[in-house]
Protein backbone atom coordinates (compact mmCIF):
# COMPACT_ATOMS: atom_id res chain seq x y z
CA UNK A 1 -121.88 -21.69 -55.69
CA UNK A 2 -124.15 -19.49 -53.39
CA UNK A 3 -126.89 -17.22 -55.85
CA UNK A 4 -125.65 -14.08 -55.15
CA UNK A 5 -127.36 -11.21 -55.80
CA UNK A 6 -124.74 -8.10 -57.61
CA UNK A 7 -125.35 -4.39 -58.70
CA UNK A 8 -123.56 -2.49 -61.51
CA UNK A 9 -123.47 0.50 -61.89
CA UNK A 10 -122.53 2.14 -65.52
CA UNK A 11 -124.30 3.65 -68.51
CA UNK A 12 -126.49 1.59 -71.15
CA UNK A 13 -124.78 2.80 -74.37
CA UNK A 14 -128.42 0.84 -76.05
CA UNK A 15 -126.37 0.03 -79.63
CA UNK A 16 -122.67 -0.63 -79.65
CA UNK A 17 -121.92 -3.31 -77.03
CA UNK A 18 -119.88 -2.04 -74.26
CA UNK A 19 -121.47 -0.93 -70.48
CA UNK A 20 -124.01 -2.41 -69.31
CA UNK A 21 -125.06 -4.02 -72.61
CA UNK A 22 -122.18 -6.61 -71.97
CA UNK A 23 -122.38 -6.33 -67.90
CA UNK A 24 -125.72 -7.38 -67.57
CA UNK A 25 -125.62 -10.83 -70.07
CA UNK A 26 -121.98 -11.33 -69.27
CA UNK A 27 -122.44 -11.55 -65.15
CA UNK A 28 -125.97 -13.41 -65.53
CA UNK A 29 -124.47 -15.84 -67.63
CA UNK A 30 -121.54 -16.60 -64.64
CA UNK A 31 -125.12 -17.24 -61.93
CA UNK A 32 -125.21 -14.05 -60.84
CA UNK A 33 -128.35 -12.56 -60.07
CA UNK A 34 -127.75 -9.06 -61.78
CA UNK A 35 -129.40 -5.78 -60.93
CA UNK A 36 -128.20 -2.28 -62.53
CA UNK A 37 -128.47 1.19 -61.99
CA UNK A 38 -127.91 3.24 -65.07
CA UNK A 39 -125.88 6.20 -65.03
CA UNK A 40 -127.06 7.57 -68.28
CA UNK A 41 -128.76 6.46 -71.38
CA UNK A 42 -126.93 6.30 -74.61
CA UNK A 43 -128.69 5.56 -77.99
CA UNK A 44 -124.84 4.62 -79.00
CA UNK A 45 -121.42 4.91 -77.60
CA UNK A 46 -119.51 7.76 -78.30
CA UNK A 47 -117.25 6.16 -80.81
CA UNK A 48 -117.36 6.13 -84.21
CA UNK A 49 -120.91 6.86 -84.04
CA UNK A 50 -122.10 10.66 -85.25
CA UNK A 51 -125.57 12.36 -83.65
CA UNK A 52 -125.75 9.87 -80.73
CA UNK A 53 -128.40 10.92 -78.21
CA UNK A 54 -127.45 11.08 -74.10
CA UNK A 55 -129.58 11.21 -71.37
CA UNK A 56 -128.07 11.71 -68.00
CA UNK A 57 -129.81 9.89 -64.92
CA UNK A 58 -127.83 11.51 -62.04
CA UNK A 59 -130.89 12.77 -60.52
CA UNK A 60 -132.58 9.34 -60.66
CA UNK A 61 -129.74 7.66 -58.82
CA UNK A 62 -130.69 8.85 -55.34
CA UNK A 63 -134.33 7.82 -55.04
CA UNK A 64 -133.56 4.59 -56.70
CA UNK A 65 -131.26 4.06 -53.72
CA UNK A 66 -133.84 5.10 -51.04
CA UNK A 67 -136.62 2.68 -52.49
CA UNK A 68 -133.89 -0.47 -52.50
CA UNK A 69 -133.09 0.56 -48.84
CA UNK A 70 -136.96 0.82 -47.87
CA UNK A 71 -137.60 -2.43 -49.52
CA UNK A 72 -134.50 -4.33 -47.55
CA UNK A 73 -133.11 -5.05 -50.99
CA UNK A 74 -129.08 -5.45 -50.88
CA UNK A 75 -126.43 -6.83 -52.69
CA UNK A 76 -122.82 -9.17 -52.60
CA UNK A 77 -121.57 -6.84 -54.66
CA UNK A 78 -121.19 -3.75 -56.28
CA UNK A 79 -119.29 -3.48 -59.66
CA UNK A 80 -118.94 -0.01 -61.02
CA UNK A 81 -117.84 1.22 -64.67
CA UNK A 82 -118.58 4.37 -66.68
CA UNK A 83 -119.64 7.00 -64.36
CA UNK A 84 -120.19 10.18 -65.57
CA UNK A 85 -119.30 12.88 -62.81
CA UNK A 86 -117.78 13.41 -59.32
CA UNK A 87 -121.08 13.62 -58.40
CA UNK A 88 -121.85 10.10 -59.10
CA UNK A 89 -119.16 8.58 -57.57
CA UNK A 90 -120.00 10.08 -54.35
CA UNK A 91 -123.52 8.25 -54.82
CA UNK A 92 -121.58 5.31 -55.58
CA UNK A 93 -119.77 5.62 -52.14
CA UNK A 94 -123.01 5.82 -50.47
CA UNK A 95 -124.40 3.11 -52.32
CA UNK A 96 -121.50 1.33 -50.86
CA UNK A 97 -122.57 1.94 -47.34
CA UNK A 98 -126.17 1.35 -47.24
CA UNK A 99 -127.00 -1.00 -50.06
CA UNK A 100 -124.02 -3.65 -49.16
CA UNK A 101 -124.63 -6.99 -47.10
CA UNK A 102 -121.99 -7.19 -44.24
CA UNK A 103 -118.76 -8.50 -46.28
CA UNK A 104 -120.17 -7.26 -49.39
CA UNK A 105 -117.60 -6.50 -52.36
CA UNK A 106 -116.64 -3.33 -53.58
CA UNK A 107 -115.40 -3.31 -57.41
CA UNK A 108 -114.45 -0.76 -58.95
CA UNK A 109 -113.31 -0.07 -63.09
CA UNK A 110 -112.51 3.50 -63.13
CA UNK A 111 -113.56 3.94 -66.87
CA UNK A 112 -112.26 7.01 -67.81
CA UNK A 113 -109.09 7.12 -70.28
CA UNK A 114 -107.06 4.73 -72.56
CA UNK A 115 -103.50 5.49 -74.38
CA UNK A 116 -102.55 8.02 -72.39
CA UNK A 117 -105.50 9.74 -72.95
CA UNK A 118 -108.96 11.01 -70.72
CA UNK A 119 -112.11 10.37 -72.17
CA UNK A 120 -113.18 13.80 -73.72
CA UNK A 121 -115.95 14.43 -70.71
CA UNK A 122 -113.52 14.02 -68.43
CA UNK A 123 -110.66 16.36 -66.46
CA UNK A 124 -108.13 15.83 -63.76
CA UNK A 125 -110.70 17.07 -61.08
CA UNK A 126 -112.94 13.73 -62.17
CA UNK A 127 -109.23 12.02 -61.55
CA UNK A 128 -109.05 13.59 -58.00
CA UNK A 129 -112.70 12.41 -57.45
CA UNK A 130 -111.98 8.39 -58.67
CA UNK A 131 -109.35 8.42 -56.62
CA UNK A 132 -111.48 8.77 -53.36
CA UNK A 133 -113.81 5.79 -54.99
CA UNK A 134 -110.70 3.81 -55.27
CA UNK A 135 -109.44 4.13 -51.94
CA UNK A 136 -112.64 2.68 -50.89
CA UNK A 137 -112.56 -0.61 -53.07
CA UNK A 138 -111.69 -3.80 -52.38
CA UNK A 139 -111.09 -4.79 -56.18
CA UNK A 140 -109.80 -2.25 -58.66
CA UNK A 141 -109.44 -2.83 -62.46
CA UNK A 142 -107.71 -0.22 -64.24
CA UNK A 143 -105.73 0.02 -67.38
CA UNK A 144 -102.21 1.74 -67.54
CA UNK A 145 -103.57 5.07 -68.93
CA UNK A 146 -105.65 5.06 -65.82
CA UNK A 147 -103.12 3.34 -62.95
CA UNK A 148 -100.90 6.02 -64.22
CA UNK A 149 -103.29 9.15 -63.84
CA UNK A 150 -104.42 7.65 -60.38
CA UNK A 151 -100.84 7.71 -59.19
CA UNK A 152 -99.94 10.67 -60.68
CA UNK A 153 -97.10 8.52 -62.95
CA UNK A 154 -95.78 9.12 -66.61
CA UNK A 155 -98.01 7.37 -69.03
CA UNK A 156 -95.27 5.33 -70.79
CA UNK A 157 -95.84 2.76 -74.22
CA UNK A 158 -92.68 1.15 -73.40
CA UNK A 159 -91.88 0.27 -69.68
CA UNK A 160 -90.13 -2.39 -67.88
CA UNK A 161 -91.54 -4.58 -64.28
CA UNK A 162 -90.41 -1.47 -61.93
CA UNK A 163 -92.43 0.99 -63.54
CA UNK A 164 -95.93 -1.33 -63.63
CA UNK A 165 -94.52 -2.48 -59.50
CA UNK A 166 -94.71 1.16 -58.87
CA UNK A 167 -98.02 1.80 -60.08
CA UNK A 168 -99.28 -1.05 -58.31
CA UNK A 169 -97.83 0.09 -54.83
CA UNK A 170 -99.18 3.52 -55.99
CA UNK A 171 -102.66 1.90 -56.23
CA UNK A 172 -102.18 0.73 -52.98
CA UNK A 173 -101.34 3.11 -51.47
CA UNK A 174 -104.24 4.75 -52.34
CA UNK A 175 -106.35 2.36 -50.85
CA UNK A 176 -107.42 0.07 -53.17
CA UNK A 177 -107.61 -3.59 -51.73
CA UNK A 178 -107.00 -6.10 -54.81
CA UNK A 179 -105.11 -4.14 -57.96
CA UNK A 180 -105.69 -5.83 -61.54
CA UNK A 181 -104.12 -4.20 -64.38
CA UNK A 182 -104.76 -4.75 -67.40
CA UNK A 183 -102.77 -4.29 -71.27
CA UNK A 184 -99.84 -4.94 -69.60
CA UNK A 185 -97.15 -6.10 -71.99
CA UNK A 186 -93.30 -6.79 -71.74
CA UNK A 187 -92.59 -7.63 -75.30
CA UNK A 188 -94.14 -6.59 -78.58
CA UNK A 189 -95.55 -10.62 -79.02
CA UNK A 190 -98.08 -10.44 -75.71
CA UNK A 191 -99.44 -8.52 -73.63
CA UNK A 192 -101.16 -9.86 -69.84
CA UNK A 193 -103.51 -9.13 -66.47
CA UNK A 194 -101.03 -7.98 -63.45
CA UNK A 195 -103.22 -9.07 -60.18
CA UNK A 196 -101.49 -7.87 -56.93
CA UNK A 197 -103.29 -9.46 -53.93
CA UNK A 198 -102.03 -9.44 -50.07
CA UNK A 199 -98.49 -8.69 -50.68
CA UNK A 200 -98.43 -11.35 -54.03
CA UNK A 201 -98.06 -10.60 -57.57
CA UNK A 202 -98.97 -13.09 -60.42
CA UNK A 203 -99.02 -12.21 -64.22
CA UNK A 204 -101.36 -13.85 -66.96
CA UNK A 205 -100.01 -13.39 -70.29
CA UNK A 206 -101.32 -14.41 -73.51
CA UNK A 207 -101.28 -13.88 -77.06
CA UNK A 208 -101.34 -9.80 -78.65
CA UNK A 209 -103.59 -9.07 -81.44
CA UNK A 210 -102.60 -6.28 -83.67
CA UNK A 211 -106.38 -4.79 -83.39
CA UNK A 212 -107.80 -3.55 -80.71
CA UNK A 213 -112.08 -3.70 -80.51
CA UNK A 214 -114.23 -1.25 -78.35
CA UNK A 215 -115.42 -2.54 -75.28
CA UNK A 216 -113.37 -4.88 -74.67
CA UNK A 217 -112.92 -3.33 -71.25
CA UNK A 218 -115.82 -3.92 -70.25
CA UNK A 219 -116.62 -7.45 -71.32
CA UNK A 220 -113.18 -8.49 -69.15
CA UNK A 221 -114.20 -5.99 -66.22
CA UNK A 222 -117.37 -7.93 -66.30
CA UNK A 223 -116.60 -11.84 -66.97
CA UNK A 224 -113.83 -10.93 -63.77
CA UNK A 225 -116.54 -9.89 -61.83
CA UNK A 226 -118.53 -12.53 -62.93
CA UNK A 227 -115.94 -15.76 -62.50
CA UNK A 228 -114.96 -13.91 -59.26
CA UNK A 229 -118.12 -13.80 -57.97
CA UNK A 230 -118.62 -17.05 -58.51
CA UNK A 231 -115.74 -18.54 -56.24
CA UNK A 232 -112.76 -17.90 -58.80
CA UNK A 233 -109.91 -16.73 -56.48
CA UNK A 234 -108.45 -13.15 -58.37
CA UNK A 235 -105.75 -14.71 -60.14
CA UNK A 236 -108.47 -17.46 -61.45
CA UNK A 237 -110.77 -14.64 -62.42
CA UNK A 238 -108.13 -12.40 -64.28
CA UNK A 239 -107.02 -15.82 -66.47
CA UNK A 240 -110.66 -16.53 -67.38
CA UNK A 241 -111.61 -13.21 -68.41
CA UNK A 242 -108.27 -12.98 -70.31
CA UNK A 243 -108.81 -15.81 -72.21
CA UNK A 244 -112.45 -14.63 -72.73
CA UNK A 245 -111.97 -11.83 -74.05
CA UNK A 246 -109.31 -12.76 -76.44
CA UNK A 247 -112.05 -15.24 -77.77
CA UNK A 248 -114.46 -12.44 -78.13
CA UNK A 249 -111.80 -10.25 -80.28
CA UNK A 250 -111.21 -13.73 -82.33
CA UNK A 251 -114.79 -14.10 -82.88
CA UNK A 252 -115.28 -10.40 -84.76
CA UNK A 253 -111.65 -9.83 -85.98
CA UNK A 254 -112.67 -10.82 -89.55
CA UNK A 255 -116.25 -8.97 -89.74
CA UNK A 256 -115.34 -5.37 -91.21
CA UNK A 257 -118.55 -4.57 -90.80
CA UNK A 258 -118.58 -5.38 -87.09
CA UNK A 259 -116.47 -2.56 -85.96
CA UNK A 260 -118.55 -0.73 -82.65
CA UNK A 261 -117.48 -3.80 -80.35
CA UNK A 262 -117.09 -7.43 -79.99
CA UNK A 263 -119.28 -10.71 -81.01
CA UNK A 264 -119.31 -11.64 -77.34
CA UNK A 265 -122.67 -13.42 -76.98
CA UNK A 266 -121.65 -16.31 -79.53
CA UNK A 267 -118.31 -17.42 -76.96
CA UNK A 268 -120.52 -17.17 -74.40
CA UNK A 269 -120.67 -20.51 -73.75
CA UNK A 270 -116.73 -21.19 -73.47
CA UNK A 271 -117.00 -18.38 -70.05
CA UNK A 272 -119.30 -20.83 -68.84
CA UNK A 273 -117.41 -23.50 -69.24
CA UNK A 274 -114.20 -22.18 -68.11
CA UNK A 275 -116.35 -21.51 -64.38
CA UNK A 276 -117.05 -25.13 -64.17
């Protein structure tokens, strides 16, 4: 593999392990050379946590940008999660057209709702802005809550192939290059990674825990990015991050006390080895 050089772009939530606290270990541990741009500062994610202190960074974003372009610096990639405004994504977009190398990847997670639901600092004008940062990527990685408020679809808990094929060719038609959904599940046993490339679908599924772990978005949005990166073809990518992140949920499932995210760091050796 090539070093490659990749940006995220996300918050640092700097206790709970989710953003860029999972981005940053997760795609240097794949042999990516990883540089981020913080959209905010956190002292914890928003979840579960009372008092947490946030610092928004908006106004640093676009002089960090001019200093990488008058230093030549530029990147393979650019992965982007949690971004808190319309006015960051359209820094994003820019980002995207000065900071890329010819070829260079656009991914895109557009963090910003899960069962059914927005995030609460979010509003269907944010929904009208992601979906002009989606039409611009090459790789997209939404959930259902999200592929459904970027078509404009029915958020449904029980659904059958049609209705996730029709929020894929919504996707598409959008823009958006490479779709991977994620938490998609046909029976109440498993649930699966949809990855619809150049006119092909293929579907991962795997085993369904019954308890879900914050930030487990991220750490599959990021070991994707990572095993992608690294040569993985998409459907490659979507299996190893799967499989991953189920490891991660195994690894903390039976730790009460662990209950803000996932014990991630300990598996990471089996991400490494699945890239070999």
């Amino acid at each position: 593999m090539d070093y490659k050089r990749i940006l995220t772009i996300q918050d640092i939530s700097c206790v709970g392990q989710c953003s860029l606290t999972v981005a940053l270990p997760i795609l240097s541990a794949c042999g990516l050379e990883t540089a981020i741009l913080p959209s905010a500062v956190l002292s914890t994610h928003s979840v579960g946590f009372q008092d947490f202190t946030c610092h928004d960074l908006t106004e640093d974003i676009p002089a960090i940008e001019h200093h990488w372009q008058k230093e030549g610096i530029r990147f393979e990639a650019v992965y982007t999660g949690y971004l808190g405004s319309g006015e960051q994504i359209d820094m994003v977009k820019d980002i995207f057209t000065h900071l890329l190398v010819p070829g260079g990847k656009k991914i895109v997670d557009p963090a910003m709702a899960d069962s059914g639901k927005l995030y609460p600092a979010f509003d269907m004008d944010f929904v009208q802005v992601m979906k002009s940062l989606v039409a611009e990527a090459d790789i997209i990685l939404p959930n259902i809550t999200e592929a459904a408020l970027l078509t404009g679809s029915e958020y449904r808990t029980e659904y059958d192939e049609a209705y996730i094929d029709g929020l894929v060719e919504g996707l598409h038609r959008l823009g958006a290059g490479t779709v991977v959904i994620t938490g998609v599940s046909y029976n109440k046993e498993s649930t699966g990674v949809l990855v619809s490339e150049n006119g092909k679908k293929t579907y991962y599924t795997h085993e369904l825990l019954d308890r879900g772990c914050h930030g487990t978005g991220d750490v599959f949005a990021s070991s994707f990015v990572g095993a992608y990166m690294h040569g993985k073809s998409a459907p490659e990518a979507a299996q190893i991050a799967a499989d991953y992140t189920l490891s991660c949920i195994k690894n903390t499932i039976d730790d009460p006390d662990h209950w803000y995210g996932v014990k991630f760091e300990p598996v990471l050796g089996e991400l490494i080895k699945a890239l070999e």
